[in-house]
Protein backbone atom coordinates (compact mmCIF):
# COMPACT_ATOMS: atom_id res chain seq x y z
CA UNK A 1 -111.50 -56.96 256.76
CA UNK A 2 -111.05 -53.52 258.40
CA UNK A 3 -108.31 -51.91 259.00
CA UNK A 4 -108.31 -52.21 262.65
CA UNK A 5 -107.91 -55.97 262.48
CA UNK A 6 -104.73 -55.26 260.85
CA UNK A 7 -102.95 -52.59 262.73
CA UNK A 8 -101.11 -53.74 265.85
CA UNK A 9 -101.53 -52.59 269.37
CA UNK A 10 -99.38 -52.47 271.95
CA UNK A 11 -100.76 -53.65 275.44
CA UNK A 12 -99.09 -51.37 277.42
CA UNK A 13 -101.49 -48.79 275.23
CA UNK A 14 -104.39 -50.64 276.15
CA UNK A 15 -103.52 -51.51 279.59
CA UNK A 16 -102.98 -47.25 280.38
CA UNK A 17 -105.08 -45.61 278.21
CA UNK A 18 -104.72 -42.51 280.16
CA UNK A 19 -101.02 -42.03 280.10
CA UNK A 20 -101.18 -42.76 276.36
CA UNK A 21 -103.91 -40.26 275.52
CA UNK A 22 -101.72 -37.60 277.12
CA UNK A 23 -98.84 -38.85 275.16
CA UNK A 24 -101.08 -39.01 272.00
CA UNK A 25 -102.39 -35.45 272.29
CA UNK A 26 -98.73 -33.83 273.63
CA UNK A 27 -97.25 -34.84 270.47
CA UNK A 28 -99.83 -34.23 268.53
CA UNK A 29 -99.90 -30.36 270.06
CA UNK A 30 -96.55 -30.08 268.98
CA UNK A 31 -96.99 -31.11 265.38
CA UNK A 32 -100.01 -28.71 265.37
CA UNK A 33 -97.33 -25.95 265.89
CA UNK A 34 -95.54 -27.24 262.94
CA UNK A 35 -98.29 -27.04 260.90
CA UNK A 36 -99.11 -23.44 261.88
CA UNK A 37 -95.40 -22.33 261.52
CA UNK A 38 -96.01 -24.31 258.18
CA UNK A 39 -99.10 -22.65 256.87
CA UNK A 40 -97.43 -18.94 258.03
CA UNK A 41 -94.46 -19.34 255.63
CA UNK A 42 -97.47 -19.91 253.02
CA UNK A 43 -99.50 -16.86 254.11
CA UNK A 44 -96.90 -14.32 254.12
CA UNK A 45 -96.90 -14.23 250.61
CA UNK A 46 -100.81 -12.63 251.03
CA UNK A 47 -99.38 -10.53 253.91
CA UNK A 48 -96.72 -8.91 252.11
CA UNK A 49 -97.80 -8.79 248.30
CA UNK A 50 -99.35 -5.26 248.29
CA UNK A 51 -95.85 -3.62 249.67
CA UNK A 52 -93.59 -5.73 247.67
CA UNK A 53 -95.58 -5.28 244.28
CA UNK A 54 -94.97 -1.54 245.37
CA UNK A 55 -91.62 -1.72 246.14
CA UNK A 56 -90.53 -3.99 243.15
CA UNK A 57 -92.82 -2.89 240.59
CA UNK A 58 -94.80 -6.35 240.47
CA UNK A 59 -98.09 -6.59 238.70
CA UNK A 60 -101.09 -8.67 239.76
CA UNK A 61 -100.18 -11.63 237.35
CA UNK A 62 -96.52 -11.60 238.27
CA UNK A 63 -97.55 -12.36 242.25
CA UNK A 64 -99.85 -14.78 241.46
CA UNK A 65 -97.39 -16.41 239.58
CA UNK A 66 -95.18 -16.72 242.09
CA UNK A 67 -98.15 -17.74 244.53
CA UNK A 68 -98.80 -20.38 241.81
CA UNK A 69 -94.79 -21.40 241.52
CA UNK A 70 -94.54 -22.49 245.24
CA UNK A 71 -97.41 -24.69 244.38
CA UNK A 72 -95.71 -26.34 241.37
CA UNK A 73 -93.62 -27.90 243.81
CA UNK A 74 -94.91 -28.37 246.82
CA UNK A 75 -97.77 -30.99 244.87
CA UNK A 76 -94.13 -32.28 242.92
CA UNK A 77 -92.53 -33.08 246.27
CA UNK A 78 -95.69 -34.26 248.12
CA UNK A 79 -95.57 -37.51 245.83
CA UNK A 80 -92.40 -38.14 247.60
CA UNK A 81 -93.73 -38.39 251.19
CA UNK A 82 -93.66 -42.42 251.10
CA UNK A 83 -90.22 -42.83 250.00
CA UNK A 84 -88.61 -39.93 252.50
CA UNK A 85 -90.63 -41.79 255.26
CA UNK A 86 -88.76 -44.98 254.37
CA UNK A 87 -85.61 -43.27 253.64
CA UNK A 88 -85.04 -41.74 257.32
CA UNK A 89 -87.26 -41.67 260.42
CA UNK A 90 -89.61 -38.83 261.16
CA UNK A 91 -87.98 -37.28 264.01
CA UNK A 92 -85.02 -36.57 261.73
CA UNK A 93 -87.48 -35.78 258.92
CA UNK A 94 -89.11 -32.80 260.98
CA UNK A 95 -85.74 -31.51 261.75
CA UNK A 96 -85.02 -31.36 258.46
CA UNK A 97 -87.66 -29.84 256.63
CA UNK A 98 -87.93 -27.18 259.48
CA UNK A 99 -85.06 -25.92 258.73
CA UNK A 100 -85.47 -25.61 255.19
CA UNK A 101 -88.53 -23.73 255.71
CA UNK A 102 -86.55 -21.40 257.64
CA UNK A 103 -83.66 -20.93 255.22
CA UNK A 104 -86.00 -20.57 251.90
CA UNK A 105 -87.02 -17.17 254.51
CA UNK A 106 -83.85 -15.24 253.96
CA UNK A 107 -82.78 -14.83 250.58
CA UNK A 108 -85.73 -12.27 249.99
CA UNK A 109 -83.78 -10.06 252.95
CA UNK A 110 -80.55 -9.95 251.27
CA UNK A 111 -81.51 -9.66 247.49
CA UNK A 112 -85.64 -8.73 246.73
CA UNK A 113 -86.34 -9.07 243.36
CA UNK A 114 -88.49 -11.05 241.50
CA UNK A 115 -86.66 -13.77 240.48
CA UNK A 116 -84.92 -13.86 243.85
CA UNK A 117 -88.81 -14.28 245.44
CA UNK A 118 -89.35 -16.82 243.02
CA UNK A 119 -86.97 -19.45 243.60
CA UNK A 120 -87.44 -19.04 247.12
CA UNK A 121 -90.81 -19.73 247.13
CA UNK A 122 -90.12 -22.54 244.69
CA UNK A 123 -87.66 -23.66 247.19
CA UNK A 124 -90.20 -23.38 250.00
CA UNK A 125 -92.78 -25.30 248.29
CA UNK A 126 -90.32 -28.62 247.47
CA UNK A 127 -89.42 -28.29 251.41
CA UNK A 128 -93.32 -28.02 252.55
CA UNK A 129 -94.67 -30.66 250.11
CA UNK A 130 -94.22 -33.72 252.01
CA UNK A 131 -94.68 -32.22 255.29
CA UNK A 132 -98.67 -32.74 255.71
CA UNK A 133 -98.33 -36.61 254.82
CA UNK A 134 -95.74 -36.70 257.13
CA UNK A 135 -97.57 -34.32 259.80
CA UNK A 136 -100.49 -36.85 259.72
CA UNK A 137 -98.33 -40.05 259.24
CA UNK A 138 -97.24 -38.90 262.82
CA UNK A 139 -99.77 -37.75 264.27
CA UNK A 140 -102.23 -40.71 263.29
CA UNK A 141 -99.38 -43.33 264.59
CA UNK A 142 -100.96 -41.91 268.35
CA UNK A 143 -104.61 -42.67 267.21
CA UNK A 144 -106.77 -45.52 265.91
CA UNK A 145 -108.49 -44.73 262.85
CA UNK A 146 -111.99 -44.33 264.53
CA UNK A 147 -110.91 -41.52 266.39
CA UNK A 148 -108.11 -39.59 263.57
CA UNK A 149 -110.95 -36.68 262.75
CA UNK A 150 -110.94 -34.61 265.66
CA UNK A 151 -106.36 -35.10 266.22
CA UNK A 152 -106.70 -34.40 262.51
CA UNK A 153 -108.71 -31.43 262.81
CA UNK A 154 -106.17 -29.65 264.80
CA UNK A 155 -103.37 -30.65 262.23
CA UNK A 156 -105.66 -28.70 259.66
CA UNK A 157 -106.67 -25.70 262.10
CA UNK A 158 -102.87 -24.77 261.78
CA UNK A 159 -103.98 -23.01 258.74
CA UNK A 160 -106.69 -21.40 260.76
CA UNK A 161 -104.57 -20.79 263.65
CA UNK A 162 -101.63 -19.23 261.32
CA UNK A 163 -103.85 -17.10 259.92
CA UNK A 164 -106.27 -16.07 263.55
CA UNK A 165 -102.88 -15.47 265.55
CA UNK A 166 -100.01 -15.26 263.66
CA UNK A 167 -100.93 -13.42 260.55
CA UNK A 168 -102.50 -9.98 262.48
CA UNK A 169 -99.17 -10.64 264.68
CA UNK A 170 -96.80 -10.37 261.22
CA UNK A 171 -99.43 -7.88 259.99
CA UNK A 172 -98.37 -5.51 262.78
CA UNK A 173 -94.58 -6.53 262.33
CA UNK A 174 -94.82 -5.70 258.17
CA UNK A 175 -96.49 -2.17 259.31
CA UNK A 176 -93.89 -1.66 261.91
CA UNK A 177 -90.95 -2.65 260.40
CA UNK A 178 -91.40 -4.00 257.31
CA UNK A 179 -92.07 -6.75 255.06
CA UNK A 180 -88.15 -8.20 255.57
CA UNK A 181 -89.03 -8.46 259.24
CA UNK A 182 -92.15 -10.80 258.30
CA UNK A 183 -89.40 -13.11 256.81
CA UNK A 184 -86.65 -12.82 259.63
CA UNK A 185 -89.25 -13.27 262.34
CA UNK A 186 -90.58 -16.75 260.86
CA UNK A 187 -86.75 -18.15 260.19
CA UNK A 188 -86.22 -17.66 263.71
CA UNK A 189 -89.37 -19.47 264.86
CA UNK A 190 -89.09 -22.10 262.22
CA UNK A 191 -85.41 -22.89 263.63
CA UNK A 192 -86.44 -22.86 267.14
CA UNK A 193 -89.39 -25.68 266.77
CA UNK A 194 -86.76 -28.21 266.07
CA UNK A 195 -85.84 -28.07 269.64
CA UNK A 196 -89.19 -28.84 271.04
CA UNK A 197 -89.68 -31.66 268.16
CA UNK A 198 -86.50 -33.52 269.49
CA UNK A 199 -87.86 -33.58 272.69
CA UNK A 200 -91.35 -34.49 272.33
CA UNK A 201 -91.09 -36.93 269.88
CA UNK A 202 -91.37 -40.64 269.63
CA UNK A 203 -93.58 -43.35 267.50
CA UNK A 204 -96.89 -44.03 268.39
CA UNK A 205 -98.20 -47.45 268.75
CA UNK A 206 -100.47 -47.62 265.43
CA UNK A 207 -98.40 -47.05 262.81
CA UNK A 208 -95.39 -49.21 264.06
CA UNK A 209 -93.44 -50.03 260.88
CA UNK A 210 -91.38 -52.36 262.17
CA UNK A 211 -91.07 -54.92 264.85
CA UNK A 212 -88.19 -54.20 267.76
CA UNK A 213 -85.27 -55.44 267.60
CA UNK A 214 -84.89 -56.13 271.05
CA UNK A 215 -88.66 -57.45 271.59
CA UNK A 216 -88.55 -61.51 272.71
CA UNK A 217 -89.85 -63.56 269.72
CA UNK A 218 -93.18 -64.44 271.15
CA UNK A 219 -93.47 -60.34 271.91
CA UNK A 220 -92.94 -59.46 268.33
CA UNK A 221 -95.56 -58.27 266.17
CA UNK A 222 -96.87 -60.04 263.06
CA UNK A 223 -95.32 -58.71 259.86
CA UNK A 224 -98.25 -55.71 258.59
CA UNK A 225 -99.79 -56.64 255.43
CA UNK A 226 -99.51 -54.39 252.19
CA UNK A 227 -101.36 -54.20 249.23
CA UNK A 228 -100.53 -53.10 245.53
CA UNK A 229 -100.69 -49.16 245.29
CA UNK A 230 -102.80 -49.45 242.77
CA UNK A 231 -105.62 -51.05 244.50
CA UNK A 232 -106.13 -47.88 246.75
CA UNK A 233 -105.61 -45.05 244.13
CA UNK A 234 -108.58 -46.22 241.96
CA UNK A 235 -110.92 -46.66 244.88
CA UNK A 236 -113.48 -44.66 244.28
CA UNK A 237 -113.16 -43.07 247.99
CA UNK A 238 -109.33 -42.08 246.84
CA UNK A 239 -110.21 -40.85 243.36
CA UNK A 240 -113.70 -38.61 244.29
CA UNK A 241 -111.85 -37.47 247.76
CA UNK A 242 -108.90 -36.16 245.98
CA UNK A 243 -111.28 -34.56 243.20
CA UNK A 244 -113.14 -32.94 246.01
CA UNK A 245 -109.52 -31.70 248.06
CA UNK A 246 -108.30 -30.36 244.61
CA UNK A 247 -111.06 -28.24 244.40
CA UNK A 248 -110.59 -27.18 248.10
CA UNK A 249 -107.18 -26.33 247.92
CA UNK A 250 -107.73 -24.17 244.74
CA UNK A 251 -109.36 -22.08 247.02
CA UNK A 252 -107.18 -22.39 249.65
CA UNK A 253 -104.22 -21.35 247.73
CA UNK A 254 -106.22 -18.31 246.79
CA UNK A 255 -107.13 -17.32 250.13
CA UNK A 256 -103.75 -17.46 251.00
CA UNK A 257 -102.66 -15.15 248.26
CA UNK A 258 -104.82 -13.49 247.85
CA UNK A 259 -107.35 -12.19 250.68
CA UNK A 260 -105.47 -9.92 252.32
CA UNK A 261 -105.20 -7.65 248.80
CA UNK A 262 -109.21 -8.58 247.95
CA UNK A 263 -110.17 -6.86 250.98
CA UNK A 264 -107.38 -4.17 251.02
CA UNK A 265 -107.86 -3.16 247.11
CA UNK A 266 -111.30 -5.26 246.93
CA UNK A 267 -112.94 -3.74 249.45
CA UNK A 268 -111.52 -0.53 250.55
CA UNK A 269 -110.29 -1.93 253.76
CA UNK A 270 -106.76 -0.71 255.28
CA UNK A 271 -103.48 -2.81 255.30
CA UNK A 272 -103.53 -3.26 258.38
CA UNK A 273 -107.44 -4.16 259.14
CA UNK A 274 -106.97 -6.49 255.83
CA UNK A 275 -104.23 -8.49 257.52
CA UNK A 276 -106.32 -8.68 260.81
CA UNK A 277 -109.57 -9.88 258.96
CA UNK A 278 -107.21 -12.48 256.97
CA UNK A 279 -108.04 -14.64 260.10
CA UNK A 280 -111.77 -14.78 260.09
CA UNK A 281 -112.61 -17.76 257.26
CA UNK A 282 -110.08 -19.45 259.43
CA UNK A 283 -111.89 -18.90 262.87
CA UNK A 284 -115.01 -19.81 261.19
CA UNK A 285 -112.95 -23.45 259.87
CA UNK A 286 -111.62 -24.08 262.70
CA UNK A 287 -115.05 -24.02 264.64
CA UNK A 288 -116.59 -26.40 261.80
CA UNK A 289 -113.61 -28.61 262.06
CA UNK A 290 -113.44 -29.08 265.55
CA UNK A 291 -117.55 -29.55 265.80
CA UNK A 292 -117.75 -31.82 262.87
CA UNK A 293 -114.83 -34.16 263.58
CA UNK A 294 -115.74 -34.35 267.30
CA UNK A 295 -119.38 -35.46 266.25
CA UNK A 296 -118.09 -38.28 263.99
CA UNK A 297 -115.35 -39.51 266.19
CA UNK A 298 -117.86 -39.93 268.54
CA UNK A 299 -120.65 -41.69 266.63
CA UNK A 300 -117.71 -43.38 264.56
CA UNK A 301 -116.49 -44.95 267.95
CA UNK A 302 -120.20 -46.10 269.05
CA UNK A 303 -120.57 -47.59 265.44
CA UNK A 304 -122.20 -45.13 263.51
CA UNK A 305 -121.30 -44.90 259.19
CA UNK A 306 -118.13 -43.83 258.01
CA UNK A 307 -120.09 -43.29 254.73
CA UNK A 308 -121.96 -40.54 256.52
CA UNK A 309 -119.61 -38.79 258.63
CA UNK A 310 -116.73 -39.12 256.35
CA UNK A 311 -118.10 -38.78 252.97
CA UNK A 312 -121.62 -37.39 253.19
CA UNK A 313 -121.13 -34.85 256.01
CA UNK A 314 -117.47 -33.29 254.42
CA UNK A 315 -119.41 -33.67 250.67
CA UNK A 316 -122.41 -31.54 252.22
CA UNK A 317 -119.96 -28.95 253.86
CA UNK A 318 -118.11 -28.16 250.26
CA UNK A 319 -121.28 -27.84 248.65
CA UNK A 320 -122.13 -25.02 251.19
CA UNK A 321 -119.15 -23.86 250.45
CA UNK A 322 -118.77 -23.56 246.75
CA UNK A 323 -122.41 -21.69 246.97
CA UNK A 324 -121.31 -18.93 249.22
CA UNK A 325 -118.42 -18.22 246.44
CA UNK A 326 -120.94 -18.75 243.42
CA UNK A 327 -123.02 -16.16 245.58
CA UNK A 328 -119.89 -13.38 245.89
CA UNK A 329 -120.08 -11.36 242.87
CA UNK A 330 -123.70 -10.07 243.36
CA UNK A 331 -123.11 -9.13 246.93
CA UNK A 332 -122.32 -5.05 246.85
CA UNK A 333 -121.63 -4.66 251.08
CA UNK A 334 -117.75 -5.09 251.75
CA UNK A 335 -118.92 -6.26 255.40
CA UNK A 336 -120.82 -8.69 254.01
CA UNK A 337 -118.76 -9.90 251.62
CA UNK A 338 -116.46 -10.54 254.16
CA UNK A 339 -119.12 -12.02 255.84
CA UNK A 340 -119.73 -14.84 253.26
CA UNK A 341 -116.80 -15.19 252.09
CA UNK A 342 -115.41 -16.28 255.97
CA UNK A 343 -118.58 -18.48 256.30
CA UNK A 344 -118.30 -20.49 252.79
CA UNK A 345 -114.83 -21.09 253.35
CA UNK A 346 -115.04 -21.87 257.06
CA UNK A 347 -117.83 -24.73 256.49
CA UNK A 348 -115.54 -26.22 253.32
CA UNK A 349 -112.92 -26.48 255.09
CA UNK A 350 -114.25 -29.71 257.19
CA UNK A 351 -113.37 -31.68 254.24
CA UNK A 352 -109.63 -31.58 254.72
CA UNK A 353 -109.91 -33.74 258.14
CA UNK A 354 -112.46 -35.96 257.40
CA UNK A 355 -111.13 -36.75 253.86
CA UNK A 356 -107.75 -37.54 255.40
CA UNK A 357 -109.36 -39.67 257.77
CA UNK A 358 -111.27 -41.71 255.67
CA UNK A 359 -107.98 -41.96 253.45
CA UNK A 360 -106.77 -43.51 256.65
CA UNK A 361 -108.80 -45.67 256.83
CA UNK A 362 -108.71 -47.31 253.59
CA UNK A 363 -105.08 -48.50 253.18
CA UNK A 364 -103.17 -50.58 255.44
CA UNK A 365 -100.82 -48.72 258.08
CA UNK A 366 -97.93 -49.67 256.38
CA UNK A 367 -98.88 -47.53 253.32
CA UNK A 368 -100.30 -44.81 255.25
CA UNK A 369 -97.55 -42.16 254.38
CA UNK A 370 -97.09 -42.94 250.89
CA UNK A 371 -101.06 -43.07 249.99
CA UNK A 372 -101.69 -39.56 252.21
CA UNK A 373 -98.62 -38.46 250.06
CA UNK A 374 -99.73 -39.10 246.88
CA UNK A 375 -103.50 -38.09 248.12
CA UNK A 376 -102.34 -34.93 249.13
CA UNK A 377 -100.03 -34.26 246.20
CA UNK A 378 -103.15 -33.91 244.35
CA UNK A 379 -104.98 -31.85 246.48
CA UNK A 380 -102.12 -29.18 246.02
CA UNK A 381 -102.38 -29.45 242.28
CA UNK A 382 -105.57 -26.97 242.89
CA UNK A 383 -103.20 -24.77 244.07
CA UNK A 384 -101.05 -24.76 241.22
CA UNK A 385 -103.81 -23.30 239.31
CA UNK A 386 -105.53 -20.84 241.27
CA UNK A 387 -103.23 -18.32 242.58
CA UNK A 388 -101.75 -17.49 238.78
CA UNK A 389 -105.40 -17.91 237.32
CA UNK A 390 -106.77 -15.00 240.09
CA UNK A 391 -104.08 -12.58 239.46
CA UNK A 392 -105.07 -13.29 235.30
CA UNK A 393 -108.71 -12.35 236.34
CA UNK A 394 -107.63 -9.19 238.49
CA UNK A 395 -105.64 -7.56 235.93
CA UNK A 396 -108.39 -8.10 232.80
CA UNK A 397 -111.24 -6.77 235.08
CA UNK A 398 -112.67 -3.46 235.30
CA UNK A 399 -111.96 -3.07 238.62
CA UNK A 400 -109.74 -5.06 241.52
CA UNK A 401 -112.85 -6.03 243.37
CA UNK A 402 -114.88 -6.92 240.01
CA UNK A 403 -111.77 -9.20 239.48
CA UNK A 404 -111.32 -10.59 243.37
CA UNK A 405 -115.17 -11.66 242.97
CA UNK A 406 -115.27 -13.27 239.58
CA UNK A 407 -112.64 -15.19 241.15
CA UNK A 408 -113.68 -16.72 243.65
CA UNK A 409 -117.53 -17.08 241.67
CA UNK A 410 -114.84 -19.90 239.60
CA UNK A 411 -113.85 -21.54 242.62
CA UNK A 412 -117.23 -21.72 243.66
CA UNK A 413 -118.50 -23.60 241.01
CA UNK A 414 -115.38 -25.82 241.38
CA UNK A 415 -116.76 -26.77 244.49
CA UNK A 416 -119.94 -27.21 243.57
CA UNK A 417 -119.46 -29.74 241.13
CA UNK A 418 -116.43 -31.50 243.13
CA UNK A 419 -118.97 -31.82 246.20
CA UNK A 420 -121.16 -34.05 243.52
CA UNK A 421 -118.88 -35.96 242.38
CA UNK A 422 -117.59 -36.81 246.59
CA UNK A 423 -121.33 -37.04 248.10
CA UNK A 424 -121.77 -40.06 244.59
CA UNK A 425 -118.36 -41.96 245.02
CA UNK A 426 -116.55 -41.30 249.01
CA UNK A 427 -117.74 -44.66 251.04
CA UNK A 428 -114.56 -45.69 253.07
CA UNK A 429 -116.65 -48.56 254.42
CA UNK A 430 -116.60 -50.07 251.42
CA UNK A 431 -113.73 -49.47 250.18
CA UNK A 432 -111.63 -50.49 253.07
CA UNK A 433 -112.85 -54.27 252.42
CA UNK A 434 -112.31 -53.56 248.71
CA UNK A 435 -108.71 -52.99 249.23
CA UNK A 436 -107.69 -55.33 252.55
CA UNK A 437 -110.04 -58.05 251.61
C-alpha cells in the first residue's frame, strides 16, 4: 500500500487546485523565512568567532566547543518534535520557538564571556532542535508526497539563503558596529516573524490529524492508520538515510563554524570578503537543490522511481561531495579552494530534501512529525562532533590552513563512505509497502 492511499484529501483541494497551490506555496514562503532566520542564529557563531576569540581571549578548541555545545542539544531536543506536535498545535509552536530563538540572542550583549556564550548557544540549540521536523511537518501538510522535493528544497535553501543574503548583510553590521549588533539585529527579526506566522498560517489538507469537529458524519474522514515506530526506524531507507544526513550535517555544522575563519586565517582573505564568500557553497546548494528536486518531482509525478530520484540521485550527489573535501588538502590556490570547497558542498547538499522526502514517504501521515523528528535528531548528531573535532585539528596543525584542510579531508571521507552505504540500502518504494502493508 502507498502512502497516498492512506492520506486523506479534501475535495475542495481537488476541486480548486489553483487556489490551493497558492495557499500551499504562501505558507510555505513564510516557513522558508523561518528557516533562514533559523539557520542565521546558527551562522553567526562563524560570523563573529574571529572578533570574539579576540576580544575574550578564546582559543580555536574553546569555539568549536561551543559550536559543538549548541549541537548537543539541538539533536537532544529534535527527538522531541513528535510529542511537542501532539502537545500544542503548530501555529502556537512557531510562536514559541521564535521567540526563544530571539531571547537565547541577548544574553551575549549584556554579559560576553565564555560561559555566558555557552549556555546561550546551548539554549539556542534545545529551542532550534525540533524546529526542522516541525518546519517540514508544516510545510508537507500543503503537498502530497510526490511533489514534497522541490517545497522541501526551499525549506533547506534557508541555510543557503541565510548564508547568500543575510550573512554578508550581518558581515557588514559586525564590521560596522560590532559583533553585539549581529545579535540585537537577529532578536529583533526573530520577534517580528511571529507576526507574519499568525497570519499566514493554517493546516494543510495532507497531514490532517484529526477529523472536524463540526464536519457532518458522512463528511468525516476515516480515522489515519499508524504503525509501530519501530517498523519505520529499522527500514533500511530510515537507517542508511540518516547514516548518510549524519555525515552531511558534520559538515554542515563545520561550514557554519567554521568557514568564515578557514578563509579569513585559512586563506588570507579579509573579514569582511570572508563573511561575503561564506555564501557561495550555499548559492551553489541552492541551485542543485532547486534543479534536482524539480527534476524528480516531475518524473516522480509522471511515475518515474523513487529509488532513483530519492535514493540514487541524493547518494550520487554526496559522493561528489565527500570527493571534493577528500581533494582539499592538496589544492595550494586559495581561489580555488574556495572554488571546490563551494562546489562539493553545494552538490551534497541535495541530500537534505530528497532524504526528507523519501522519509515522507515511508511512514504514515500521522507519524510524519515524530519519524522526521527522530530522523533529523540524528542527522544533527554529525554536528555534535564536527565543530569541537575541527577546532582540535586547527590548534595541533602547523598552520590554520594546514588544519582548516585536514579537516574537511575527514569529512570528506565521511561522505564518501556514508554515500555507499545510502546508494546500497535508500529504496522508499520498498520500504513504504514494508511498513503500511
Amino acid at each position: 500500500m502507498s502512502i497516498d492511499k492512506v492520506r486523506p484529501v479534501q475535495t475542495s483541494v481537488v476541486d480548486e487546485p489553483r487556489e490551493s497551490r497558492i495557499r500551499a506555496w504562501s505558507v510555505t514562503l513564510v516557513l522558508v523565512l523561518l528557516n533562514v532566520i533559523n539557520w542565521a542564529d546558527k551562522a553567526v557563531l562563524g560570523l563573529v568567532a574571529q572578533p570574539l576569540a579576540q576580544e575574550l581571549g578564546l582559543t580555536a578548541s574553546q569555539i568549536g566547543l561551543v559550536g559543538s555545545g549548541f549541537f548537543l542539544t539541538f539533536a537532544v531536543s529534535g527527538f522531541f518534535a513528535g510529542l511537542l506536535n501532539k502537545w500544542m498545535t503548530l501555529r502556537g509552536l512557531m510562536v514559541l520557538l521564535s521567540l526563544a530563538w530571539a531571547a537565547t540572542m541577548l544574553p551575549m550583549v549584556v554579559v560576553a564571556s565564555f560561559s555566558v556564550l555557552m549556555v546561550a548557544r546551548l539554549a539556542l540549540g534545545m529551542a532550534e532542535g525540533p524546529s526542522s521536523a516541525l518546519v517540514h511537518t508544516a510545510v508537507y501538510s500543503w503537498h502530497p508526497p510526490q511533489k514534497r522535493g522541490l517545497p522541501g528544497a526551499w525549506i533547506a535553501s534557508g541555510a543557503s539563503l541565510a548564508k547568500i543574503a543575510v550573512a554578508p548583510a550581518l558581515a557588514v553590521v559586525v564590521a560596522t558596529w560590532g559583533w553585539r549588533a549581529a545579535f540585537v539585529t537577529l532578536a529583533a527579526v526573530g520577534a517580528a516573524w511571529c507576526g507574519l506566522w499568525l497570519v499566514a498560517w493554517s493546516e494543510g489538507p495532507y497531514i490532517d490529524r484529526r477529523p472536524s469537529r463540526t464536519a457532518a458524519p458522512e463528511k468525516e474522514t476515516e480515522p489515519q492508520p499508524t504503525v509501530r515506530w519501530t517498523r519505520i526506524f529499522r527500514t533500511p531507507s530510515f537507517l542508511g538515510g540518516a547514516v548518510a544526513m549524519f555525515s552531511v550535517y558534520a559538515l554542515v555544522s563545520t561550514v557554519l563554524t567554521w568557514l568564515p575563519s578557514y578563509f579569513e586565517v585559512g586563506l588570507g582573505y579579509s573579514r569582511l570578503q570572508a563573511g561575503t564568500m561564506f555564501g557561495f557553497p550555499s548559492i551553489v546548494g541552492m541551485v542543485a537543490m532547486i534543479v534536482s528536486t524539480s527534476l524528480s518531482d516531475r518524473l516522480l509525478d509522471r511515475g518515474a522511481s523513487s529509488r532513483l530520484l530519492r535514493g540514487v540521485l541524493p547518494g550520487t550527489g554526496l559522493l561528489i561531495c565527500g570527493l571534493a573535501m577528500v581533494a582539499l588538502p592538496f589544492i595550494g590556490t586559495p581561489a580555488l579552494a574556495v572554488g571546490v570547497v563551494s562546489v562539493g558542498y553545494g552538490i551534497g547538499a541535495i541530500v537534505i530534501p530528497l532524504f526528507n522526502a523519501a522519509i515522507s514517504q515511508i511512514c504514515p501521515p500521522r507519524q510524519l512529525a515524530g519519524t522526521l523528528g527522530v530522523f533529523l535528531a540524528l542527522m544533527s548528531l554529525g554536528g555534535l562532533v564536527a565543530p569541537y573535532l575541527t577546532g582540535v585539528i586547527v590548534d595541533a596543525a602547523s598552520s590554520p590552513a594546514e588544519g582548516y584542510a585536514s579537516a574537511f579531508q575527514v569529512f570528506g571521507v565521511t561522505a564518501v563512505v556514508a554515500s555507499l552505504i545510502a546508494l546500497l540500502t535508500v529504496n522508499p518504494e520498498r520500504d513504504a509497502r514494508r511498513v503500511l502493508g
